[in-house]
N, C-alpha and C. Protein backbone atom coordinates (compact mmCIF):
# COMPACT_ATOMS: atom_id res chain seq x y z
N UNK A 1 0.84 -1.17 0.00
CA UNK A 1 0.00 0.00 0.00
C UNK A 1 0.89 1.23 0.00
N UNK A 2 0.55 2.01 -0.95
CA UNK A 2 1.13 3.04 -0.83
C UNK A 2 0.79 4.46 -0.29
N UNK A 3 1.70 5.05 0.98
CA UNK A 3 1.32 6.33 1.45
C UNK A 3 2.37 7.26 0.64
N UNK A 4 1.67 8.45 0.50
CA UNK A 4 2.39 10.11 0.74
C UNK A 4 2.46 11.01 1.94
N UNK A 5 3.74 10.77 2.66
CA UNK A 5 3.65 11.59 4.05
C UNK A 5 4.41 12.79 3.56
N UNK A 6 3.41 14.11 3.44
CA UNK A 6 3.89 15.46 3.62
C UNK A 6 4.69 15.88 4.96
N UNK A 7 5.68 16.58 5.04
CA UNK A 7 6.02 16.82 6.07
C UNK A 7 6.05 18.56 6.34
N UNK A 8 5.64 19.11 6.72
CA UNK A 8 5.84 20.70 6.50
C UNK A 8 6.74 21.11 8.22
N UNK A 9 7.04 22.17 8.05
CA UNK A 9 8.02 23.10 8.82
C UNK A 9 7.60 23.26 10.42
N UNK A 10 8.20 22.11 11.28
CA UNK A 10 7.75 22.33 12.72
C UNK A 10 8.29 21.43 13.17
N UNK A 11 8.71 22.09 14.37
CA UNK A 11 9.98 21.12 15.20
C UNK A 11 9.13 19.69 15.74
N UNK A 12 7.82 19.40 15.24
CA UNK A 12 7.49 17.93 15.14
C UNK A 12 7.61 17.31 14.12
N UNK A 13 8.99 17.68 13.43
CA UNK A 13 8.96 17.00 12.18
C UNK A 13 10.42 15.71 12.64
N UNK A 14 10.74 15.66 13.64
CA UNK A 14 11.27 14.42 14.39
C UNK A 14 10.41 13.43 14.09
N UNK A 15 8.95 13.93 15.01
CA UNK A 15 8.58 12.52 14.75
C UNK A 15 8.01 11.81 13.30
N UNK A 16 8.01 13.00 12.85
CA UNK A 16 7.53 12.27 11.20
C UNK A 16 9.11 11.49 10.80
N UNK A 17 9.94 11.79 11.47
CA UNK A 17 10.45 10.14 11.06
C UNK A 17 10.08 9.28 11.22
N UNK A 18 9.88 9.01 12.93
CA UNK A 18 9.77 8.08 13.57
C UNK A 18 7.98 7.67 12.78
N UNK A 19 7.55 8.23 12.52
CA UNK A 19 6.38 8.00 11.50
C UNK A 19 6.46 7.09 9.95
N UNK A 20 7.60 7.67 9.51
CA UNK A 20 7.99 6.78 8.43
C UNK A 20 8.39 6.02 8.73
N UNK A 21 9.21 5.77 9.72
CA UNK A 21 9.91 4.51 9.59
C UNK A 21 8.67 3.33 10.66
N UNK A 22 8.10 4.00 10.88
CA UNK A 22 6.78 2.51 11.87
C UNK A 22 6.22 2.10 10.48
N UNK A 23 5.77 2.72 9.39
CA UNK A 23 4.90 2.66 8.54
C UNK A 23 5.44 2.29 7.88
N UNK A 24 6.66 2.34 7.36
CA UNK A 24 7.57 1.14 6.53
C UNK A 24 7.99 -0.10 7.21
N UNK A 25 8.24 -0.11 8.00
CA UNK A 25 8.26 -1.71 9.05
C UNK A 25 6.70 -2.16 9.09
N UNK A 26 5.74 -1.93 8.75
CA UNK A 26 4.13 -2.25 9.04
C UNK A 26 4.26 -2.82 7.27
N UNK A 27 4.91 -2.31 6.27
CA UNK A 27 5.03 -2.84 5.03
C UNK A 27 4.33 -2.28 4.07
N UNK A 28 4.36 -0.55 4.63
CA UNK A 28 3.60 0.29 3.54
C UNK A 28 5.10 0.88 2.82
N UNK A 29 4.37 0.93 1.36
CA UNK A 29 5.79 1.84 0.51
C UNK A 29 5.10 3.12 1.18
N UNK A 30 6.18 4.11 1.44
CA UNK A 30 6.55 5.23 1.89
C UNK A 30 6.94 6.93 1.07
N UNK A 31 6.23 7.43 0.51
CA UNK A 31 6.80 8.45 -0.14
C UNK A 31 6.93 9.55 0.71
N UNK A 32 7.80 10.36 1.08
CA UNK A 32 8.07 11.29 1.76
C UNK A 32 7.84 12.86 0.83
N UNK A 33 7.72 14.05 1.14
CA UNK A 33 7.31 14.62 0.59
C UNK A 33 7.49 15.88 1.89
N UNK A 34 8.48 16.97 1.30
CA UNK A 34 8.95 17.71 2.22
C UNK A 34 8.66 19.33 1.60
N UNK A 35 8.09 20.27 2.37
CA UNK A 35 8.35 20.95 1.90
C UNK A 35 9.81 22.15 2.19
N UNK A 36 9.72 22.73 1.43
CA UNK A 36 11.51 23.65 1.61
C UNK A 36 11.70 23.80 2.79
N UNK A 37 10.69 24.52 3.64
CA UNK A 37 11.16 24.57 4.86
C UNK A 37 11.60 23.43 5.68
N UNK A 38 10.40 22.73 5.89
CA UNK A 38 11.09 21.58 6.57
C UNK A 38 11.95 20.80 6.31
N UNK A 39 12.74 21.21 4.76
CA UNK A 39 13.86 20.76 4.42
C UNK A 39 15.35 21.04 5.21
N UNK A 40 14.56 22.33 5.74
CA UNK A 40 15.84 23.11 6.26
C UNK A 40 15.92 22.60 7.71
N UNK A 41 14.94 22.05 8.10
CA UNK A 41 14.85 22.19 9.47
C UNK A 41 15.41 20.03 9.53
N UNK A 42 15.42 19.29 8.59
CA UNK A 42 15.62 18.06 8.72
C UNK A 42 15.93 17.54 7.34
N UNK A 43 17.16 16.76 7.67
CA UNK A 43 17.60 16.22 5.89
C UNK A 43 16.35 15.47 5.14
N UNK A 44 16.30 15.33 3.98
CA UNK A 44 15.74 14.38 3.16
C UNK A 44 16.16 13.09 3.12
N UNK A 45 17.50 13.07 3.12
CA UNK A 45 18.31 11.72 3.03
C UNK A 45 17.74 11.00 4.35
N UNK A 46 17.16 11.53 5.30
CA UNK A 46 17.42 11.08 6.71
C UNK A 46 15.95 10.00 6.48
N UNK A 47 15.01 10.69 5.92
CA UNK A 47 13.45 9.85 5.29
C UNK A 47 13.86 8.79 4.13
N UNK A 48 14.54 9.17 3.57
CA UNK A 48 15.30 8.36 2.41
C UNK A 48 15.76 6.92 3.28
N UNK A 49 16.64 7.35 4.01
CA UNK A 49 17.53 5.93 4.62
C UNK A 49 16.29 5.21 5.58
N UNK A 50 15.21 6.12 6.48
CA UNK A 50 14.17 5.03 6.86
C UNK A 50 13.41 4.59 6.20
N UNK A 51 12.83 5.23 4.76
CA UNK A 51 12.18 4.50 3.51
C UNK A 51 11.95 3.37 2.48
N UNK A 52 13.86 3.86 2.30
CA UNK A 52 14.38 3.46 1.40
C UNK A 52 13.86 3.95 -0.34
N UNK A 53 13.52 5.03 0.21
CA UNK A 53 12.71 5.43 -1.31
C UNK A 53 13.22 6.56 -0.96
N UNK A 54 13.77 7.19 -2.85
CA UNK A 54 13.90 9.23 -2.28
C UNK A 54 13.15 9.48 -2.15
N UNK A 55 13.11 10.90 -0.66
CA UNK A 55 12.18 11.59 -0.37
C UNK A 55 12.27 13.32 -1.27
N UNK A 56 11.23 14.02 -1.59
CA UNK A 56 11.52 14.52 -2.11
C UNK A 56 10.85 16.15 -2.23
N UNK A 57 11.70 17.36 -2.24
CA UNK A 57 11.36 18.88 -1.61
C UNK A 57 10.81 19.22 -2.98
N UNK A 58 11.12 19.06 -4.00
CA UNK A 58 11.45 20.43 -5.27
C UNK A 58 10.93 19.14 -6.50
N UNK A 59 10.26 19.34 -7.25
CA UNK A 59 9.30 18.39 -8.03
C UNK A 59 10.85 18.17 -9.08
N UNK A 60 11.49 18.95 -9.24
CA UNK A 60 12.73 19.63 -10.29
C UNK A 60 13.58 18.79 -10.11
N UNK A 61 14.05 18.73 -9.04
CA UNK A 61 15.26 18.36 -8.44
C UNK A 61 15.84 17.00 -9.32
N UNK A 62 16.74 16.75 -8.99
CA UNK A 62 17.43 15.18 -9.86
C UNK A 62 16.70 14.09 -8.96
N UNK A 63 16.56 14.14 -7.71
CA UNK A 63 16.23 12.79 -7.00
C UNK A 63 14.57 12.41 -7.46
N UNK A 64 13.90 13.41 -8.09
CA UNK A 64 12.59 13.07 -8.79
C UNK A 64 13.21 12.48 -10.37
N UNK A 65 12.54 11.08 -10.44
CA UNK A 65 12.97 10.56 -11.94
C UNK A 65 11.85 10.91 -12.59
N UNK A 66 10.94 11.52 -12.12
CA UNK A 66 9.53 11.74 -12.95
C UNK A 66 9.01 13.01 -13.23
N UNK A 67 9.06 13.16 -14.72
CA UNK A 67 9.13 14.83 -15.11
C UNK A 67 7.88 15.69 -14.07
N UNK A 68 6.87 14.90 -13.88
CA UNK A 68 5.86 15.75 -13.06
C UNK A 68 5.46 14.74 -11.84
N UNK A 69 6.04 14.98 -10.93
CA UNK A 69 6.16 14.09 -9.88
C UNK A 69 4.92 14.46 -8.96
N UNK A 70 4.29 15.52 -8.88
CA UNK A 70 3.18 15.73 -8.42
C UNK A 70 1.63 14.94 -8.71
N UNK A 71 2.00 14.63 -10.30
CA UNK A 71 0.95 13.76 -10.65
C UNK A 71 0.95 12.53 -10.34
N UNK A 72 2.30 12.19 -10.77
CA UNK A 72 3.03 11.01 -10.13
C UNK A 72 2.62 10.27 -8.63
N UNK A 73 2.87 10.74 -7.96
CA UNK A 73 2.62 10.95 -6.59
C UNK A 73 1.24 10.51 -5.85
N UNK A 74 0.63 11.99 -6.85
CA UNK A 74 -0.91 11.72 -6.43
C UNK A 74 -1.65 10.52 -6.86
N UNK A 75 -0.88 9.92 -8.23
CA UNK A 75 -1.80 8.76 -8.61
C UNK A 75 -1.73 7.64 -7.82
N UNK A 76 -0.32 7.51 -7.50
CA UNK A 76 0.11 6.34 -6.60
C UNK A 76 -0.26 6.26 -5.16
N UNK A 77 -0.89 7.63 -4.56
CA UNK A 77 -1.04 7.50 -3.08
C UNK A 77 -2.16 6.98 -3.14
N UNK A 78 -2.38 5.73 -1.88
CA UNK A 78 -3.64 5.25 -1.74
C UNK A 78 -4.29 6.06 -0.05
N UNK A 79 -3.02 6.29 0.29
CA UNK A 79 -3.49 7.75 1.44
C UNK A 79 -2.31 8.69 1.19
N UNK A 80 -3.02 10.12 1.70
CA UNK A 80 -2.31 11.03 1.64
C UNK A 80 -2.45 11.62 3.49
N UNK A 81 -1.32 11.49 3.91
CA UNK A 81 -1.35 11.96 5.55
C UNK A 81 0.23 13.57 5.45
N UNK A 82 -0.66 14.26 6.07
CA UNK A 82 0.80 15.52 6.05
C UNK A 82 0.87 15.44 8.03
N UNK A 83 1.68 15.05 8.10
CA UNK A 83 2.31 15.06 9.41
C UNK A 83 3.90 15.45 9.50
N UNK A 84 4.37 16.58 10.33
CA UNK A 84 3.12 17.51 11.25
C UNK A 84 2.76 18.94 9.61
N UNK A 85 1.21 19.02 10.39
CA UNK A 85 0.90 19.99 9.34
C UNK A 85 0.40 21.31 10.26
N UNK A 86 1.62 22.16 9.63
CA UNK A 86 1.78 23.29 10.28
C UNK A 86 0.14 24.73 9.57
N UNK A 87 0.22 25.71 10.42
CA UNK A 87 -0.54 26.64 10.07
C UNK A 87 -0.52 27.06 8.55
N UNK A 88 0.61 27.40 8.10
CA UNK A 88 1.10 27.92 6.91
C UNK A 88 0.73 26.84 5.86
N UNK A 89 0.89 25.02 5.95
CA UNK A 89 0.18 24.22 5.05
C UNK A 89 -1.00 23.96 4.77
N UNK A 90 -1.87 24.06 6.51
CA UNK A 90 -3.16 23.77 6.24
C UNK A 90 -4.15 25.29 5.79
N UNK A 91 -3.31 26.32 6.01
CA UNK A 91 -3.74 27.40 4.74
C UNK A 91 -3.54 27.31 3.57
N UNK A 92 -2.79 27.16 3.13
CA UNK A 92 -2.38 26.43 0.94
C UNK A 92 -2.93 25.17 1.33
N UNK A 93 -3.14 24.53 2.08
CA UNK A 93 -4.18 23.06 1.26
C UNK A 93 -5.72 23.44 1.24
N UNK A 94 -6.06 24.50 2.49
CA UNK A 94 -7.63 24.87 2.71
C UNK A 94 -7.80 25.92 1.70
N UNK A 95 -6.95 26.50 0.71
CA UNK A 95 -7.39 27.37 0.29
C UNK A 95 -6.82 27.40 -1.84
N UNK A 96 -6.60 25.67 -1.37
CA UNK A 96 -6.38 25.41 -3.07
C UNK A 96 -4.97 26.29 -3.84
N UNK A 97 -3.79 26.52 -2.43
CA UNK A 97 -3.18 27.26 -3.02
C UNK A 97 -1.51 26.26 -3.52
N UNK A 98 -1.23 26.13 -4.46
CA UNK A 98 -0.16 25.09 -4.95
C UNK A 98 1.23 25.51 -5.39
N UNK A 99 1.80 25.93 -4.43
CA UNK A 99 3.42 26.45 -4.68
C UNK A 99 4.58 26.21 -4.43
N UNK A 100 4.41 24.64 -3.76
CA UNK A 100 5.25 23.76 -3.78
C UNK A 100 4.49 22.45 -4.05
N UNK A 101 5.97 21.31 -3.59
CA UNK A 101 5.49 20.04 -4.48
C UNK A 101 4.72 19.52 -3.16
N UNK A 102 4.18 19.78 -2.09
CA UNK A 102 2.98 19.13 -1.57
C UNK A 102 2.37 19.84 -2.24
N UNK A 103 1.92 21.15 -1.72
CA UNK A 103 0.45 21.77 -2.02
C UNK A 103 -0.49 21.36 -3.28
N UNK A 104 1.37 20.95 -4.42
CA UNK A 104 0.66 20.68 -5.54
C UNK A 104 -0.14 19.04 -5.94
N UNK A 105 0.71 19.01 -4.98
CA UNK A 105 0.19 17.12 -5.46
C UNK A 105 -0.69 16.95 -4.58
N UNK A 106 -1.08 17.70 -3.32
CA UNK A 106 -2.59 17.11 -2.48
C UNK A 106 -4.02 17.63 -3.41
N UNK A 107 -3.62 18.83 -4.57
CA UNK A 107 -4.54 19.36 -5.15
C UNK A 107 -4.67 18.13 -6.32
N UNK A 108 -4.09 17.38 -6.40
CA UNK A 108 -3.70 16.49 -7.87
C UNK A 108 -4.35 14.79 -7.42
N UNK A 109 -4.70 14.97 -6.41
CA UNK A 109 -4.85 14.00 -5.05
C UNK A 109 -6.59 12.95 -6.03
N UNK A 110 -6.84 12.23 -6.63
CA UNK A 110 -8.08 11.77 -7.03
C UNK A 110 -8.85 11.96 -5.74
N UNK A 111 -10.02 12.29 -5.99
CA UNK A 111 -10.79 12.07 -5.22
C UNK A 111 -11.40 11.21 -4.22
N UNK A 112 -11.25 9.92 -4.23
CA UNK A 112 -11.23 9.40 -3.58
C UNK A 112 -9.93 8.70 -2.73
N UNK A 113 -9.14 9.52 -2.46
CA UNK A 113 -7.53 9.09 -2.01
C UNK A 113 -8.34 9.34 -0.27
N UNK A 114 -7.78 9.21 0.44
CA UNK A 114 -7.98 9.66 1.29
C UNK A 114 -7.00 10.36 2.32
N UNK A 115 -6.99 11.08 3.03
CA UNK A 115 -6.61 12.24 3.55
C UNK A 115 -6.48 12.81 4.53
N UNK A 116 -5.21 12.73 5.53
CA UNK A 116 -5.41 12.86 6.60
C UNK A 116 -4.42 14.11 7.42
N UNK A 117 -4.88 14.37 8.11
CA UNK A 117 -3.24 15.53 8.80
C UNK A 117 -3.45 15.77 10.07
N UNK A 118 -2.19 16.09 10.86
CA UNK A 118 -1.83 15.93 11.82
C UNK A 118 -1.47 17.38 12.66
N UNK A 119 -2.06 18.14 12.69
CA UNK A 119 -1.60 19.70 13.14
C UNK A 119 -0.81 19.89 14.21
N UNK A 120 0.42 20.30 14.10
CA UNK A 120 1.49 21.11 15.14
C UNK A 120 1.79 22.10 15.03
N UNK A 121 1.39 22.98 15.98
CA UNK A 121 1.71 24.22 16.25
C UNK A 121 1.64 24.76 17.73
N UNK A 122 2.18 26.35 17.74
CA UNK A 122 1.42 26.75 18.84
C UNK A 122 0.13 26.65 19.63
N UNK A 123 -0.10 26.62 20.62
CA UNK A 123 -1.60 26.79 21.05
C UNK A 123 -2.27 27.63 20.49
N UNK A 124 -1.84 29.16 20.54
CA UNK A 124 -2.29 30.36 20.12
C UNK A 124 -2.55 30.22 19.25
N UNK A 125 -1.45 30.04 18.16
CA UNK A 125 -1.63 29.40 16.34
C UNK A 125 -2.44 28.56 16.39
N UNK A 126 -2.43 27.88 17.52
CA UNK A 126 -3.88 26.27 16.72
C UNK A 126 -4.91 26.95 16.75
N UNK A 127 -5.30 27.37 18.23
CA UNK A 127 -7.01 28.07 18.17
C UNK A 127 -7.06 29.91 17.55
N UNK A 128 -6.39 29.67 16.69
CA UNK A 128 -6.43 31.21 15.87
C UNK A 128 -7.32 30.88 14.89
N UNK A 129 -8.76 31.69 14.81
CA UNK A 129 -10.35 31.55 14.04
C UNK A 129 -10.09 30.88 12.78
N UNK A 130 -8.48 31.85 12.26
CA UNK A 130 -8.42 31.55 11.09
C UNK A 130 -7.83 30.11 10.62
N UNK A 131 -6.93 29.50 11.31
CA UNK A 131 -6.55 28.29 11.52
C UNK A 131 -7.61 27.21 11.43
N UNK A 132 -8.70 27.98 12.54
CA UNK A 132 -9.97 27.09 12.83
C UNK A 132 -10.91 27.04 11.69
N UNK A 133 -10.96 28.02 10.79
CA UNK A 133 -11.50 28.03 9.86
C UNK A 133 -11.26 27.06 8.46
N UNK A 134 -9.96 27.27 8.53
CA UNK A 134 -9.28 26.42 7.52
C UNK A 134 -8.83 25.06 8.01
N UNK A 135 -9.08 24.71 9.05
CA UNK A 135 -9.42 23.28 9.45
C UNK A 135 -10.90 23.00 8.72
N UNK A 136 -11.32 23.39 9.53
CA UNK A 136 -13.47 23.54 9.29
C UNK A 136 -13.76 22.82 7.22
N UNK A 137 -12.65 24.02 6.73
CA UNK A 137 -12.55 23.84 5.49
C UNK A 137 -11.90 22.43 5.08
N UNK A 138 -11.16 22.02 5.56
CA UNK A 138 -10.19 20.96 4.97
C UNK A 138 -11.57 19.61 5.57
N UNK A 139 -11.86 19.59 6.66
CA UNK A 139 -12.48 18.47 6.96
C UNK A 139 -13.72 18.51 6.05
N UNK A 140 -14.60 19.67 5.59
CA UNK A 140 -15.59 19.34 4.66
C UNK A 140 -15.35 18.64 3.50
N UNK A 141 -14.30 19.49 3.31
CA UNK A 141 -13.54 18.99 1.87
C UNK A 141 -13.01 17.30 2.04
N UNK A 142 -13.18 16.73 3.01
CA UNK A 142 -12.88 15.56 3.23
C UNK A 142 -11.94 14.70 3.36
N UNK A 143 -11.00 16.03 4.31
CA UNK A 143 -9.48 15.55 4.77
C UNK A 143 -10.12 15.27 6.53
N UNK A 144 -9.61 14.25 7.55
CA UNK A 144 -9.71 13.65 8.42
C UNK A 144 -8.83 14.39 9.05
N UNK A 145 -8.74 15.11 10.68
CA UNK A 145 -7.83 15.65 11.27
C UNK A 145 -7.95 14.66 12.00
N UNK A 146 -6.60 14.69 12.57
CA UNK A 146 -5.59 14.07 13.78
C UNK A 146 -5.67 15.05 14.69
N UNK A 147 -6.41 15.12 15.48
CA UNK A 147 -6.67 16.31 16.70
C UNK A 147 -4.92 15.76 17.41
N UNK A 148 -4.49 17.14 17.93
CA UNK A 148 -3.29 17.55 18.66
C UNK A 148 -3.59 16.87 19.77
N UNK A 149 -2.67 17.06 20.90
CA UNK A 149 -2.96 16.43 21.97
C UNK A 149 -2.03 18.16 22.57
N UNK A 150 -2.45 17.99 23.98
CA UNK A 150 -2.63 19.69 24.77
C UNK A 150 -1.54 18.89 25.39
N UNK A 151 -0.42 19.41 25.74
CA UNK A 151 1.00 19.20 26.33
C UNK A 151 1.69 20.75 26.19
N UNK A 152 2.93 19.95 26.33
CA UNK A 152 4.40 20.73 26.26
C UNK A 152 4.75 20.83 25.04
N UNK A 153 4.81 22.41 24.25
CA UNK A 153 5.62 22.34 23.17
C UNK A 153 6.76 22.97 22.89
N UNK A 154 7.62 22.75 22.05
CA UNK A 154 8.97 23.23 21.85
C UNK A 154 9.14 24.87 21.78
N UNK A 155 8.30 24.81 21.79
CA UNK A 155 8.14 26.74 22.22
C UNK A 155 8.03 27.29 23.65
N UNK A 156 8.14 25.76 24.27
CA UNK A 156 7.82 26.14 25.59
C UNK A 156 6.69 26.38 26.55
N UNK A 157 5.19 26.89 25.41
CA UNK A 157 3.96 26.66 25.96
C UNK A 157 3.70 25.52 25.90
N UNK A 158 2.41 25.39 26.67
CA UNK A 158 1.71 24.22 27.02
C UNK A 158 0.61 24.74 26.50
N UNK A 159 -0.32 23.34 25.63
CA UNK A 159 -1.85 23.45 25.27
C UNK A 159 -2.02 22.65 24.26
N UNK A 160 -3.10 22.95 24.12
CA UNK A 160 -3.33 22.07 22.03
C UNK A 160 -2.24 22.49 21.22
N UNK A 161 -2.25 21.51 20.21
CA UNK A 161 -1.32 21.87 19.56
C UNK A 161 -0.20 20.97 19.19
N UNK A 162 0.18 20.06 20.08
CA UNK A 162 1.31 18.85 20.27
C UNK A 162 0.68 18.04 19.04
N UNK A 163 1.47 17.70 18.13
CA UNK A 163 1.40 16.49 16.79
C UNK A 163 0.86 15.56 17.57
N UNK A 164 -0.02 14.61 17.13
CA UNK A 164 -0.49 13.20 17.88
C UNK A 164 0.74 12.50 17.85
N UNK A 165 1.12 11.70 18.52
CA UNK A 165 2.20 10.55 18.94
C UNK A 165 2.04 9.88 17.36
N UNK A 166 3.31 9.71 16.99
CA UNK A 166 3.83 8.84 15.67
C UNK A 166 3.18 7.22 15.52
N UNK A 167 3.41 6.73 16.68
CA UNK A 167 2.68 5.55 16.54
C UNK A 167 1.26 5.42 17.04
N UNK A 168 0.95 6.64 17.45
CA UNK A 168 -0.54 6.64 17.43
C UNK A 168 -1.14 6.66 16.18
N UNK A 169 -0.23 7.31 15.78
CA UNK A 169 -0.50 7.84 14.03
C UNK A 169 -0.44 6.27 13.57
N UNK A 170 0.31 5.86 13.64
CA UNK A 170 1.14 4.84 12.55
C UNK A 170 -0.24 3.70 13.05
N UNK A 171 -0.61 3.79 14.35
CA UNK A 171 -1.94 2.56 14.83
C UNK A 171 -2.92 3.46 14.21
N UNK A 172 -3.52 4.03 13.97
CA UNK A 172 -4.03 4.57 12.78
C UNK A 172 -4.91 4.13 11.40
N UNK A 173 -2.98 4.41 10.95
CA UNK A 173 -3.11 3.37 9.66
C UNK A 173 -3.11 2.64 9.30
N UNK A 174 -2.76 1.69 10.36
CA UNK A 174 -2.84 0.13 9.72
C UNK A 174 -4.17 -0.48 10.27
N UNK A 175 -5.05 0.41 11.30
CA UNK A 175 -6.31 -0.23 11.72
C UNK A 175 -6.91 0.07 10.31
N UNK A 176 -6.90 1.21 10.07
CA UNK A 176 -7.52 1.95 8.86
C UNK A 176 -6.93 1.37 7.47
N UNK A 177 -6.01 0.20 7.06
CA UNK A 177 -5.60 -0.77 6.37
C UNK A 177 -6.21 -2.09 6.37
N UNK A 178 -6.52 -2.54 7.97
CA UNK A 178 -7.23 -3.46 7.86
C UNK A 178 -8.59 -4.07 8.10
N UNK A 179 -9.08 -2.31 8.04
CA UNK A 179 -10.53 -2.23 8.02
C UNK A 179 -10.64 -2.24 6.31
N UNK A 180 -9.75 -1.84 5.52
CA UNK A 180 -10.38 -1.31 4.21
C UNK A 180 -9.90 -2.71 3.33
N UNK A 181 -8.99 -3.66 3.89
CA UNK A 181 -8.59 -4.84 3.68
C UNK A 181 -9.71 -5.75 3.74
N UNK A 182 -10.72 -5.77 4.73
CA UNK A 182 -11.44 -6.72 5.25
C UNK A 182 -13.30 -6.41 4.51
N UNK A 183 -13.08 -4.81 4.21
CA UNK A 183 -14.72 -4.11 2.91
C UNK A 183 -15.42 -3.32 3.92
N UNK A 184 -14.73 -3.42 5.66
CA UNK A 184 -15.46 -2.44 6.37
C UNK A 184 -15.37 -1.02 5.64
């Protein structure tokens, strides 16, 4: 089975390793999918070596063998999960805006893919209207949130906002594999 894990720009992008790599030991192919920022903030190679598949920032780049890797991508995902999905992504995904190689390939996404994300951020940033709004938006549109869990974050506040646990995530998807395995 094949996933697309977006990763966007937030110091919970640790555990979206530890995300890829449960979900490749569970025996899903793995596409990683970074955007620039969170390029900066964590190698590619580093998703690459728990994959074993390139992961990949820039649709351009040499490590894409496929002239439009966005389409690419989207055809092959049988889920699409962006973990952690920061404020700044789930605004360009709630608002159809495509200016990198996620934004572009969740818009490229068939319709029936299914769709999930994982929000990390500030507290403040999580319950900001507009945040809340463009959640509101993404779930009509028929992306599934991963509600945060209210802790300690790397900013030092405490509240909503904390990425759900990786292998909460990762138990997840494989319940949600072998429900869709079985015609539930």
């Amino acid at each position: 089975m094949q996933i697309v894990l977006g990763v966007s720009a937030s110091a919970a992008c640790y555990k979206a390793c530890t995300l890829a790599s449960r979900l490749t030991q569970a025996g899903f192919s793995v596409d990683v999918v970074l955007t620039p920022h969170a390029a900066q903030l964590i190698a590619p190679r580093l998703f690459s070596a728990l994959t074993g598949r390139p992961a990949l920032v820039d649709e351009f780049a040499a490590e894409s063998s496929e002239a439009m890797a966005h389409i690419a991508l989207a055809d092959r995902a049988e889920l699409c999960l962006v973990a952690p999905a920061t404020a700044a992504t789930i605004a360009k995904l709630a608002q159809a805006q495509a200016d990198d190689l996620l934004s572009t390939l969740a818009l490229a996404l068939r319709s029936e893919t299914p769709r999930w994300l994982a929000p990390a951020m500030n507290p403040r940033m999580f319950q900001h209207a507009g945040v809340q709004q463009n959640l509101r938006t993404l779930v009509a549109q028929g992306w599934r949130q991963l509600e945060p869990e209210a802790g300690w974050l790397a900013c030092g506040d405490r509240g909503p906002g904390r990425m759900m646990e990786p292998e909460q995530i990762a138990d997840l998807v494989i319940a949600w594999r072998a429900a869709r395995s079985s015609g539930r």
